[in-house]
PDB file of N, CA and C in Angstrom:
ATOM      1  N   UNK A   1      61.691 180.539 -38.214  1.00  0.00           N
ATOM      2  CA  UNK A   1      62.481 181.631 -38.692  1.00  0.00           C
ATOM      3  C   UNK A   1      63.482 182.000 -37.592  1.00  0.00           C
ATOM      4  N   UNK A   2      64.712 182.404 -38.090  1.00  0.00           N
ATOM      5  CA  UNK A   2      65.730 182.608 -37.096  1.00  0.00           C
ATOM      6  C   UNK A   2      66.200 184.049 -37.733  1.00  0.00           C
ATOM      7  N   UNK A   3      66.600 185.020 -36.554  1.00  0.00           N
ATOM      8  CA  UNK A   3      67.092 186.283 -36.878  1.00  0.00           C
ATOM      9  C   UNK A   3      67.504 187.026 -35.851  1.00  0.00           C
ATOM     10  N   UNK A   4      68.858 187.864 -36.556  1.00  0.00           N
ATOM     11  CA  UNK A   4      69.658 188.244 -34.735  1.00  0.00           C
ATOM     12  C   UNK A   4      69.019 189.112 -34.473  1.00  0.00           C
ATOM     13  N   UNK A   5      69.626 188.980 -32.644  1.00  0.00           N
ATOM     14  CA  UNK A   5      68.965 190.020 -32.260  1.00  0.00           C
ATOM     15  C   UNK A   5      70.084 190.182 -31.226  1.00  0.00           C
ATOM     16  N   UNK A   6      70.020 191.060 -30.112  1.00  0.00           N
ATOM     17  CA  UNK A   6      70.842 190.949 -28.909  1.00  0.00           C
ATOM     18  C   UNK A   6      70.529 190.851 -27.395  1.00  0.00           C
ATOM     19  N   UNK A   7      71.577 190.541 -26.751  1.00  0.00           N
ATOM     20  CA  UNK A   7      70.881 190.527 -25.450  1.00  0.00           C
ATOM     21  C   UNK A   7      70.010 191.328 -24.620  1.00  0.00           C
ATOM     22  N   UNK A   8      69.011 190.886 -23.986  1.00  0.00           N
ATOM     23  CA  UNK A   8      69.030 191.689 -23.056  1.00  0.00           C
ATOM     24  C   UNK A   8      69.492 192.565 -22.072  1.00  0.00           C
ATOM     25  N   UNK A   9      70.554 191.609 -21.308  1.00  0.00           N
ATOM     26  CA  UNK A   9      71.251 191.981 -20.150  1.00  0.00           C
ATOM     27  C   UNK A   9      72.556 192.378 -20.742  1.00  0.00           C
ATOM     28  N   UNK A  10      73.737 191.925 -21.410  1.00  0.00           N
ATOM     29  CA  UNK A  10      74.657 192.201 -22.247  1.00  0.00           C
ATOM     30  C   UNK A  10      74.976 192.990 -23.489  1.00  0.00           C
ATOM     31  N   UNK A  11      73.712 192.978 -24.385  1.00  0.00           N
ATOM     32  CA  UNK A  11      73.779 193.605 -25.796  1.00  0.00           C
ATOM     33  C   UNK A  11      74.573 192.895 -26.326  1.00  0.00           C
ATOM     34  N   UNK A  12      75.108 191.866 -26.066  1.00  0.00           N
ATOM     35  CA  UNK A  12      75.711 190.274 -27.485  1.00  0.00           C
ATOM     36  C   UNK A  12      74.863 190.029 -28.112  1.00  0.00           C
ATOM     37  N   UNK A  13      75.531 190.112 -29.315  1.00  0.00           N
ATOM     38  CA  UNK A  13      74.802 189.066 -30.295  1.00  0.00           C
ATOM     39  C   UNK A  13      74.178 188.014 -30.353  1.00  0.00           C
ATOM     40  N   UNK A  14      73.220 187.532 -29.989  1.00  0.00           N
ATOM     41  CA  UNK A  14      72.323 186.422 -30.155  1.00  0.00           C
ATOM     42  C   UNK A  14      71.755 186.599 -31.456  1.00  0.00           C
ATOM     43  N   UNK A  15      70.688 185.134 -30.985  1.00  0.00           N
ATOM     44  CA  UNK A  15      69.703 184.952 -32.382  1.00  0.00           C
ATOM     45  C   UNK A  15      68.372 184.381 -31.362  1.00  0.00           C
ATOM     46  N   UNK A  16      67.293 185.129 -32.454  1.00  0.00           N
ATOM     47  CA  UNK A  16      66.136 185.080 -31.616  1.00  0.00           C
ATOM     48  C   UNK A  16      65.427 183.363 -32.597  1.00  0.00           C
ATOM     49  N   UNK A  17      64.740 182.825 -31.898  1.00  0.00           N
ATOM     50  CA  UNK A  17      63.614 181.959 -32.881  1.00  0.00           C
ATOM     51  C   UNK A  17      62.498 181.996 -33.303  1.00  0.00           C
ATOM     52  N   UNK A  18      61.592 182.345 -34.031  1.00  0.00           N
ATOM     53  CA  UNK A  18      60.056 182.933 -33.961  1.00  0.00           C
ATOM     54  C   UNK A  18      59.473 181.921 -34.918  1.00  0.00           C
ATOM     55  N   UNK A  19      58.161 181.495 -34.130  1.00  0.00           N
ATOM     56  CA  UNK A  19      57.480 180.244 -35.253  1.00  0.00           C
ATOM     57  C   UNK A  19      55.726 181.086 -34.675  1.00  0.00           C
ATOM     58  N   UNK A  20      54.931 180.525 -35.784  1.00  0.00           N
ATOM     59  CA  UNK A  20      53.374 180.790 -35.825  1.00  0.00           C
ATOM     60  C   UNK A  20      52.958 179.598 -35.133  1.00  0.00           C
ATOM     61  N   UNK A  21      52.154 179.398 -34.395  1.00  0.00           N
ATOM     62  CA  UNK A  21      51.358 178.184 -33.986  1.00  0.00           C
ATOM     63  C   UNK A  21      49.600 178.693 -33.558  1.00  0.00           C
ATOM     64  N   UNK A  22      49.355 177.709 -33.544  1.00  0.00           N
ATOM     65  CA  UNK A  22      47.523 178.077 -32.972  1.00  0.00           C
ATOM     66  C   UNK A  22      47.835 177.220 -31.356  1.00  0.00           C
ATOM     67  N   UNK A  23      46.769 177.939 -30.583  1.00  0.00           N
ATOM     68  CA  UNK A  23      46.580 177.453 -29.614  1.00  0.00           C
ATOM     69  C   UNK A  23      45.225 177.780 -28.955  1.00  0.00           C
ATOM     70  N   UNK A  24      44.626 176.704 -28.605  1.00  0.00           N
ATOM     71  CA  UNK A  24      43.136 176.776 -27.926  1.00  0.00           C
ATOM     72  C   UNK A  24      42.875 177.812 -27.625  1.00  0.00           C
ATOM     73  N   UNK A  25      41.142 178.607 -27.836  1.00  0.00           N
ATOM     74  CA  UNK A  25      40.808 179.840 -27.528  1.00  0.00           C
ATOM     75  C   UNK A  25      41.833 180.661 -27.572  1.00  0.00           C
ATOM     76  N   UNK A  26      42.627 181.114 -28.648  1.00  0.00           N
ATOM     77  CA  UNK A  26      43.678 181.644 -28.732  1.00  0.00           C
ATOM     78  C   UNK A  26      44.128 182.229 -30.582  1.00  0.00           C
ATOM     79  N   UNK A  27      43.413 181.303 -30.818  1.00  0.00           N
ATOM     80  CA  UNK A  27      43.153 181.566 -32.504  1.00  0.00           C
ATOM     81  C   UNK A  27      45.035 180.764 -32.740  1.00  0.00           C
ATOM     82  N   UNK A  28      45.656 182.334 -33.145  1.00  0.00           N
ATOM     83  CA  UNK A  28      47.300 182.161 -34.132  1.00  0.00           C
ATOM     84  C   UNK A  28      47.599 182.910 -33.092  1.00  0.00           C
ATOM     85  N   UNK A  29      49.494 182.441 -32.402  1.00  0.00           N
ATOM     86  CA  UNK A  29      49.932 183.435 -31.636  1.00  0.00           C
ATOM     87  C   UNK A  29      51.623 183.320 -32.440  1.00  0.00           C
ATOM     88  N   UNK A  30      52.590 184.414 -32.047  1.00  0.00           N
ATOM     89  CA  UNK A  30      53.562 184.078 -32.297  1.00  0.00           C
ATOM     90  C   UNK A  30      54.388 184.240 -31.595  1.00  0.00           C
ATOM     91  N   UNK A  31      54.989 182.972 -31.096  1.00  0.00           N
ATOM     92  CA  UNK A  31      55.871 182.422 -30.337  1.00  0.00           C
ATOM     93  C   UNK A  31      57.548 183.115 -30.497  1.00  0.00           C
ATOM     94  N   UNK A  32      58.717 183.881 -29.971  1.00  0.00           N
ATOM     95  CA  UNK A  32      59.463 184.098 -30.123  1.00  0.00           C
ATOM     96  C   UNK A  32      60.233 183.708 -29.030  1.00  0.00           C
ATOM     97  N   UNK A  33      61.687 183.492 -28.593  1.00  0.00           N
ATOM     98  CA  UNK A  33      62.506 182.667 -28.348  1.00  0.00           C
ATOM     99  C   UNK A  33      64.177 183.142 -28.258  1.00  0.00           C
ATOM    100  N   UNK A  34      64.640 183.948 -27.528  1.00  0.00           N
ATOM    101  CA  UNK A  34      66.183 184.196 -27.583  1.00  0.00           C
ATOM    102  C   UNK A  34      66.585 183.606 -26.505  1.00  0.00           C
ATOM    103  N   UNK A  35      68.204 182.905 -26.417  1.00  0.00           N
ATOM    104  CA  UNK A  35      68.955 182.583 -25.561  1.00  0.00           C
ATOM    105  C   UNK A  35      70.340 183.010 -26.152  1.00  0.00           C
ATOM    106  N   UNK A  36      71.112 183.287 -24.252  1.00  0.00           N
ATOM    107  CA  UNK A  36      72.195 184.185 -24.782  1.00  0.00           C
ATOM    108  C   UNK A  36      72.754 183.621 -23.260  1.00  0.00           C
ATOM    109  N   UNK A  37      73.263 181.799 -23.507  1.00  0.00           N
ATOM    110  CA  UNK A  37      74.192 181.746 -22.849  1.00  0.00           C
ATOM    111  C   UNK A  37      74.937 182.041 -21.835  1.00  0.00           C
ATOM    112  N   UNK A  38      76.323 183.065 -21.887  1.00  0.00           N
ATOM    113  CA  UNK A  38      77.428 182.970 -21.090  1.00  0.00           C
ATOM    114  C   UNK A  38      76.657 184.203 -19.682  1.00  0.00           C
ATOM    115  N   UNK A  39      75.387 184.829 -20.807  1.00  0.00           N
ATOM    116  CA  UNK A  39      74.864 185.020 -18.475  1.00  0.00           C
ATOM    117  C   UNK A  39      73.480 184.459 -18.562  1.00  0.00           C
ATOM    118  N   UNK A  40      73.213 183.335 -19.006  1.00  0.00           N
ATOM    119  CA  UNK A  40      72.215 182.333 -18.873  1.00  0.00           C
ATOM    120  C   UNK A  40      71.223 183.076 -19.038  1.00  0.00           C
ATOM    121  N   UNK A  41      70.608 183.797 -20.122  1.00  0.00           N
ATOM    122  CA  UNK A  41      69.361 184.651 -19.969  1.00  0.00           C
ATOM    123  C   UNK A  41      68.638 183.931 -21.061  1.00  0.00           C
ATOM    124  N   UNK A  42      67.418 183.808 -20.985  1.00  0.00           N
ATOM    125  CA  UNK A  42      66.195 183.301 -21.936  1.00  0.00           C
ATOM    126  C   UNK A  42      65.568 184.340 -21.749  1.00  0.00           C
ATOM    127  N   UNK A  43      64.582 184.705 -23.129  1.00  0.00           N
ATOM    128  CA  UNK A  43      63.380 185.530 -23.310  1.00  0.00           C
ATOM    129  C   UNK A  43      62.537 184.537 -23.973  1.00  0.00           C
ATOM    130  N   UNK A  44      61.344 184.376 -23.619  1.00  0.00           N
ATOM    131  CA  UNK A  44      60.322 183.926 -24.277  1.00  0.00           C
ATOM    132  C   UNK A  44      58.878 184.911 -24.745  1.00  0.00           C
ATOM    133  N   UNK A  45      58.861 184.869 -25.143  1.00  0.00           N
ATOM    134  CA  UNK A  45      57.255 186.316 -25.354  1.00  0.00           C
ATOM    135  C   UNK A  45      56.182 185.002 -26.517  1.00  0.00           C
ATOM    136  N   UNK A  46      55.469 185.787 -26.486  1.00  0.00           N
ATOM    137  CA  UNK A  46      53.754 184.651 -27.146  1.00  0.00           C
ATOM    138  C   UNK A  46      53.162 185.979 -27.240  1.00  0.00           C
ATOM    139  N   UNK A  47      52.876 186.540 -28.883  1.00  0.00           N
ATOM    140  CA  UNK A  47      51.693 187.716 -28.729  1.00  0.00           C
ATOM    141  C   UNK A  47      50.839 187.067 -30.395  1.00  0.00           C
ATOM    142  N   UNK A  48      49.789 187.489 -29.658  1.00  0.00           N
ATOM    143  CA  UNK A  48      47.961 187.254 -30.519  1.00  0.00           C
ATOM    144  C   UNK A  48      48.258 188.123 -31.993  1.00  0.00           C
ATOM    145  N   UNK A  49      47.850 186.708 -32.562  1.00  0.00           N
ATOM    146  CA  UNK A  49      47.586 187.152 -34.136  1.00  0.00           C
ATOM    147  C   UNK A  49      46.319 187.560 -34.347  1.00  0.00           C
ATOM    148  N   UNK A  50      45.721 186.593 -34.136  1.00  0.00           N
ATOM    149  CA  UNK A  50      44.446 187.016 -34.434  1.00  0.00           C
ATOM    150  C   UNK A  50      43.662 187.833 -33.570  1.00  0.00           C
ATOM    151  N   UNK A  51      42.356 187.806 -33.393  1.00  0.00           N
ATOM    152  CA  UNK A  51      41.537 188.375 -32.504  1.00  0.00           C
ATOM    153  C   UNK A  51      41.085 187.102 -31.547  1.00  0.00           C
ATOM    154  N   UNK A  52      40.313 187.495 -30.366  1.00  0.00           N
ATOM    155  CA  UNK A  52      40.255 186.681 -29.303  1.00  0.00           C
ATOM    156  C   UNK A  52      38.636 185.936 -29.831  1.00  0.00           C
ATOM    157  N   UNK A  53      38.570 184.514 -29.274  1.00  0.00           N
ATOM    158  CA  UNK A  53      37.391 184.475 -29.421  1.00  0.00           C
ATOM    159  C   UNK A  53      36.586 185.099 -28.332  1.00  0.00           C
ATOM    160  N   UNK A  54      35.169 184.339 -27.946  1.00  0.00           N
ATOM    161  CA  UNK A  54      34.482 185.211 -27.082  1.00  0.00           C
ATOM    162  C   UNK A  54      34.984 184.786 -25.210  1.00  0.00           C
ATOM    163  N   UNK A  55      34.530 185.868 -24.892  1.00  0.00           N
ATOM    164  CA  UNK A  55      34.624 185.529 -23.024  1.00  0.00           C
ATOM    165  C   UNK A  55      34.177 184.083 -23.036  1.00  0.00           C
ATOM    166  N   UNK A  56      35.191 183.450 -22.266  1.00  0.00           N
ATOM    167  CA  UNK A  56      34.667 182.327 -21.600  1.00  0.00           C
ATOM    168  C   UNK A  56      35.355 181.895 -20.070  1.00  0.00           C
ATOM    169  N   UNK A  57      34.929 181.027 -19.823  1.00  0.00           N
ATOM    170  CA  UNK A  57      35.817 180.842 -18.462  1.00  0.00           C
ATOM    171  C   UNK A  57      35.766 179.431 -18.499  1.00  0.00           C
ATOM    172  N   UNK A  58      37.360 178.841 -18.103  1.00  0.00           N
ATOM    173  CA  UNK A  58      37.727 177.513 -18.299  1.00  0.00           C
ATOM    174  C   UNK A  58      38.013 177.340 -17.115  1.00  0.00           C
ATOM    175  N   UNK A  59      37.591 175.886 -16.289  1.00  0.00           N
ATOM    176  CA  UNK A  59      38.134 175.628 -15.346  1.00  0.00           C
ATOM    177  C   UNK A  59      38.914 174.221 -15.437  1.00  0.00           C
ATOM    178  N   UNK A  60      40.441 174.092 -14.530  1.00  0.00           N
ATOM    179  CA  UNK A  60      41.220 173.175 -14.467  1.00  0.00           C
ATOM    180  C   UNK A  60      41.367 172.259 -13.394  1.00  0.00           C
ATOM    181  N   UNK A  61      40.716 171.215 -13.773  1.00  0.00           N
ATOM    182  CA  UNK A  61      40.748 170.557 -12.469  1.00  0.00           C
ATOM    183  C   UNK A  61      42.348 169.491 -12.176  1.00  0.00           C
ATOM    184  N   UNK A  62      43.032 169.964 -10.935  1.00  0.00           N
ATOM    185  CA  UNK A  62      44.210 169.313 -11.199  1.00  0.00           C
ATOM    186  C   UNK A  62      43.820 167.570 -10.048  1.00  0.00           C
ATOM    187  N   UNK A  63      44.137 166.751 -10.741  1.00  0.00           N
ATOM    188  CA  UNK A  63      43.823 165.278 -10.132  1.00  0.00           C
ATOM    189  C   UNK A  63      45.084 164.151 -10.117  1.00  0.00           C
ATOM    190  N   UNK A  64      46.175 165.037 -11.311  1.00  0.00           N
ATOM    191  CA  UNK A  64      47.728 163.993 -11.003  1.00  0.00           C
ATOM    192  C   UNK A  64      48.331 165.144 -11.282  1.00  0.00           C
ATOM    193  N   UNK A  65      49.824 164.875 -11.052  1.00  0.00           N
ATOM    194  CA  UNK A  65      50.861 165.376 -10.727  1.00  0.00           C
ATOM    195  C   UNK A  65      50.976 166.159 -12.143  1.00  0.00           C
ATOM    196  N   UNK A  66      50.702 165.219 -13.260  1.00  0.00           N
ATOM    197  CA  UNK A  66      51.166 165.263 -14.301  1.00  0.00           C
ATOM    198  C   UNK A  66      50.032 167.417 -14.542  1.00  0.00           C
ATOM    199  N   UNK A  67      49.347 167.193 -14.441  1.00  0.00           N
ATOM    200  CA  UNK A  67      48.443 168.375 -14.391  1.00  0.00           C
ATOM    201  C   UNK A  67      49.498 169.595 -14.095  1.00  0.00           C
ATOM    202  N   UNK A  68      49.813 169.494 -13.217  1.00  0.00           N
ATOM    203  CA  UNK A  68      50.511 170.461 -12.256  1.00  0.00           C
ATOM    204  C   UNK A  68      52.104 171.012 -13.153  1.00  0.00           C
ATOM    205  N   UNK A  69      52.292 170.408 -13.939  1.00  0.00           N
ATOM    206  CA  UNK A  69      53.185 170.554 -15.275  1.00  0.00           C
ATOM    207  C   UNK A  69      52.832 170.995 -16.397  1.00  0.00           C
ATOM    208  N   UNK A  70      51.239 171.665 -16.741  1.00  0.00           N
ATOM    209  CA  UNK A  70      51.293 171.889 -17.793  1.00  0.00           C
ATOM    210  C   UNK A  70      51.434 173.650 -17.708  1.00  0.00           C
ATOM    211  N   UNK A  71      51.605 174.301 -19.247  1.00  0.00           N
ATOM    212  CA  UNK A  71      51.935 175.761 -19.393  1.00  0.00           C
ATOM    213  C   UNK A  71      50.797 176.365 -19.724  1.00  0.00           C
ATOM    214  N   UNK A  72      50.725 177.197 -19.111  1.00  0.00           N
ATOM    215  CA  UNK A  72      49.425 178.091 -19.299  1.00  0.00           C
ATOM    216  C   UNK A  72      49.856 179.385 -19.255  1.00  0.00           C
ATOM    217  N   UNK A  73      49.144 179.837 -20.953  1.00  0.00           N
ATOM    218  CA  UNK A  73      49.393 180.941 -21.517  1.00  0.00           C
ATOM    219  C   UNK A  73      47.980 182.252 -20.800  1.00  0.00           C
ATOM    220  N   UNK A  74      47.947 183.350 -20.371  1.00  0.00           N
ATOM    221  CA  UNK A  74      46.919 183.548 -19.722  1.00  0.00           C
ATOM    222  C   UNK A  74      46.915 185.499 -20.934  1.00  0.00           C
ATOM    223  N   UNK A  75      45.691 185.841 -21.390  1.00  0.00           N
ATOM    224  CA  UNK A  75      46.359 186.883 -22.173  1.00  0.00           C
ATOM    225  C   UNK A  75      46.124 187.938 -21.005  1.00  0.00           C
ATOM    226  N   UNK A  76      46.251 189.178 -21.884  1.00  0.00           N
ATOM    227  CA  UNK A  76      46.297 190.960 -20.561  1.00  0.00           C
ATOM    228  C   UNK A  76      45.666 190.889 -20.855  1.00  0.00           C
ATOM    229  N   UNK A  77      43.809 190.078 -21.280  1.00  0.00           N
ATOM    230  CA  UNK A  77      42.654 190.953 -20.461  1.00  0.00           C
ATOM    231  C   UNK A  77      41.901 189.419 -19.660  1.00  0.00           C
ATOM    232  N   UNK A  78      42.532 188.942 -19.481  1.00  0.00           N
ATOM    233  CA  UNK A  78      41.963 187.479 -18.715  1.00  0.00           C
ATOM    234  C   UNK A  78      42.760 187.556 -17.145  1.00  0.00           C
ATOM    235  N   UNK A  79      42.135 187.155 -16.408  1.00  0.00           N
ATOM    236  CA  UNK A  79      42.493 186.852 -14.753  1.00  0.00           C
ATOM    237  C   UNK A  79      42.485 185.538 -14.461  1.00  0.00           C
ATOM    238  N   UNK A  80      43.153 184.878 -13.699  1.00  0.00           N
ATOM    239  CA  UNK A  80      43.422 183.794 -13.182  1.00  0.00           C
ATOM    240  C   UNK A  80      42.980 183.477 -11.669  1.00  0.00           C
ATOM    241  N   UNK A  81      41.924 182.603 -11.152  1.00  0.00           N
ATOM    242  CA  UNK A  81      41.941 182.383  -9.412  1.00  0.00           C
ATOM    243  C   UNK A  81      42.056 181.246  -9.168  1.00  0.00           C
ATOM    244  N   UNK A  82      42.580 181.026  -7.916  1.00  0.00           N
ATOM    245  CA  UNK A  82      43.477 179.719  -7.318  1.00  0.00           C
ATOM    246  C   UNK A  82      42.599 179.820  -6.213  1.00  0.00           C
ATOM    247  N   UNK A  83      40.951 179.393  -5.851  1.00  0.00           N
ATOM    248  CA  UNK A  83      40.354 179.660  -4.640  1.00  0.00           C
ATOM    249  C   UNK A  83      40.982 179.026  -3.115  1.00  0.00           C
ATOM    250  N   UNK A  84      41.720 177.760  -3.626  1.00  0.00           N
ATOM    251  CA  UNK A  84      42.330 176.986  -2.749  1.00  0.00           C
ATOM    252  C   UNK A  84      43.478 177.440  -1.949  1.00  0.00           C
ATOM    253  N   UNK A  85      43.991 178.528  -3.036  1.00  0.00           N
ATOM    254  CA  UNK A  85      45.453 178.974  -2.432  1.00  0.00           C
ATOM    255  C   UNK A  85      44.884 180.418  -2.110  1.00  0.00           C
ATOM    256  N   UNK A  86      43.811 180.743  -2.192  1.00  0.00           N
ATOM    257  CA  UNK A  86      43.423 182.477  -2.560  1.00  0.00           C
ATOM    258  C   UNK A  86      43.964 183.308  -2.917  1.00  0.00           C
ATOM    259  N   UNK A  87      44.780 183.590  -4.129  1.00  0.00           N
ATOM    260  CA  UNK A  87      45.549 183.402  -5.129  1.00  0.00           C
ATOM    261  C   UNK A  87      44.731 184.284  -6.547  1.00  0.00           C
ATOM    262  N   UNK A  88      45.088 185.405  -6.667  1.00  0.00           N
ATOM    263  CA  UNK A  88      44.261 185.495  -8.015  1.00  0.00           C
ATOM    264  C   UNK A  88      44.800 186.659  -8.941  1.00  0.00           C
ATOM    265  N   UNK A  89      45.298 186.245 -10.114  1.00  0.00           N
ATOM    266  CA  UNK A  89      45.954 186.908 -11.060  1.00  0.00           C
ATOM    267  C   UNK A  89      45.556 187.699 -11.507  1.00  0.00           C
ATOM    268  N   UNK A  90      45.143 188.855 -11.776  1.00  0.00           N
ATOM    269  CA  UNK A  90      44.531 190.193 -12.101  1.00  0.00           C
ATOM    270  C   UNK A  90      45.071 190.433 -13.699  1.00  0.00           C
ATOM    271  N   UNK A  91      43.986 190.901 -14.174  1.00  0.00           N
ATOM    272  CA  UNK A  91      44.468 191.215 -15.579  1.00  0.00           C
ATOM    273  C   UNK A  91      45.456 192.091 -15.580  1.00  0.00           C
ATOM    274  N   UNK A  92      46.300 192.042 -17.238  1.00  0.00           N
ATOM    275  CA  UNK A  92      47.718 192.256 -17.049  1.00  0.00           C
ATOM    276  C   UNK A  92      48.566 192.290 -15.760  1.00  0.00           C
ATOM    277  N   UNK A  93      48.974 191.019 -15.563  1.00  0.00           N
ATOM    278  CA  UNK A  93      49.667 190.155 -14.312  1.00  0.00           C
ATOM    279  C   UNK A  93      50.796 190.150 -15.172  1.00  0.00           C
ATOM    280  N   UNK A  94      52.056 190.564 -15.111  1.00  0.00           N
ATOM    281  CA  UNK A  94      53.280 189.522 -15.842  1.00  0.00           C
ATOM    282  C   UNK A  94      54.497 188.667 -15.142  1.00  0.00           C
ATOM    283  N   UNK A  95      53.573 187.841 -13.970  1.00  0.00           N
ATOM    284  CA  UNK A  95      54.181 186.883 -12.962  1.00  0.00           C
ATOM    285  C   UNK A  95      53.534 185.392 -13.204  1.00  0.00           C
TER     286      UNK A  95
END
């Protein structure tokens, strides 16, 4: 689905993109999407359709490069730790 919207930084006219998808322990989220060009700004946002499944804790073991490229969606009541880097994302983090 496509529908305007405007900039952030400018207030131009853009158009936003919004699609449904599922994603692991994640149930349905919906994905939305504006770009607005001539001052290079992207918005991306991802918010929960459904409800969460239960607490769990996943660990990622990175072993190639290729690892180190993937996107990870993390929600506001989940934390993230990097013991290696000591490093640890606190619920609602938006970095």
């Amino acid at each position: 689905m496509i529908f305007p919207s405007t900039c952030g930084t400018c207030s131009a006219y853009c158009e936003t993109r919004m699609f449904v998808t599922g994603i692991p322990y994640f149930h349905e989220v919906i994905v939305m999407a504006s770009t607005w060009m001539p001052v290079v700004t992207a918005i991306l946002s991802c918010s929960l359709v459904g409800g969460f499944l239960k607490k769990e804790k996943r660990l990622l073991c990175v072993k190639k490069i290729k690892d180190l490229s993937r996107d990870v969606i993390k929600s506001d009541s989940a934390s993230v730790e990097v013991l290696e880097l000591d490093l640890e994302l606190a619920i609602v983090t938006t970095v």
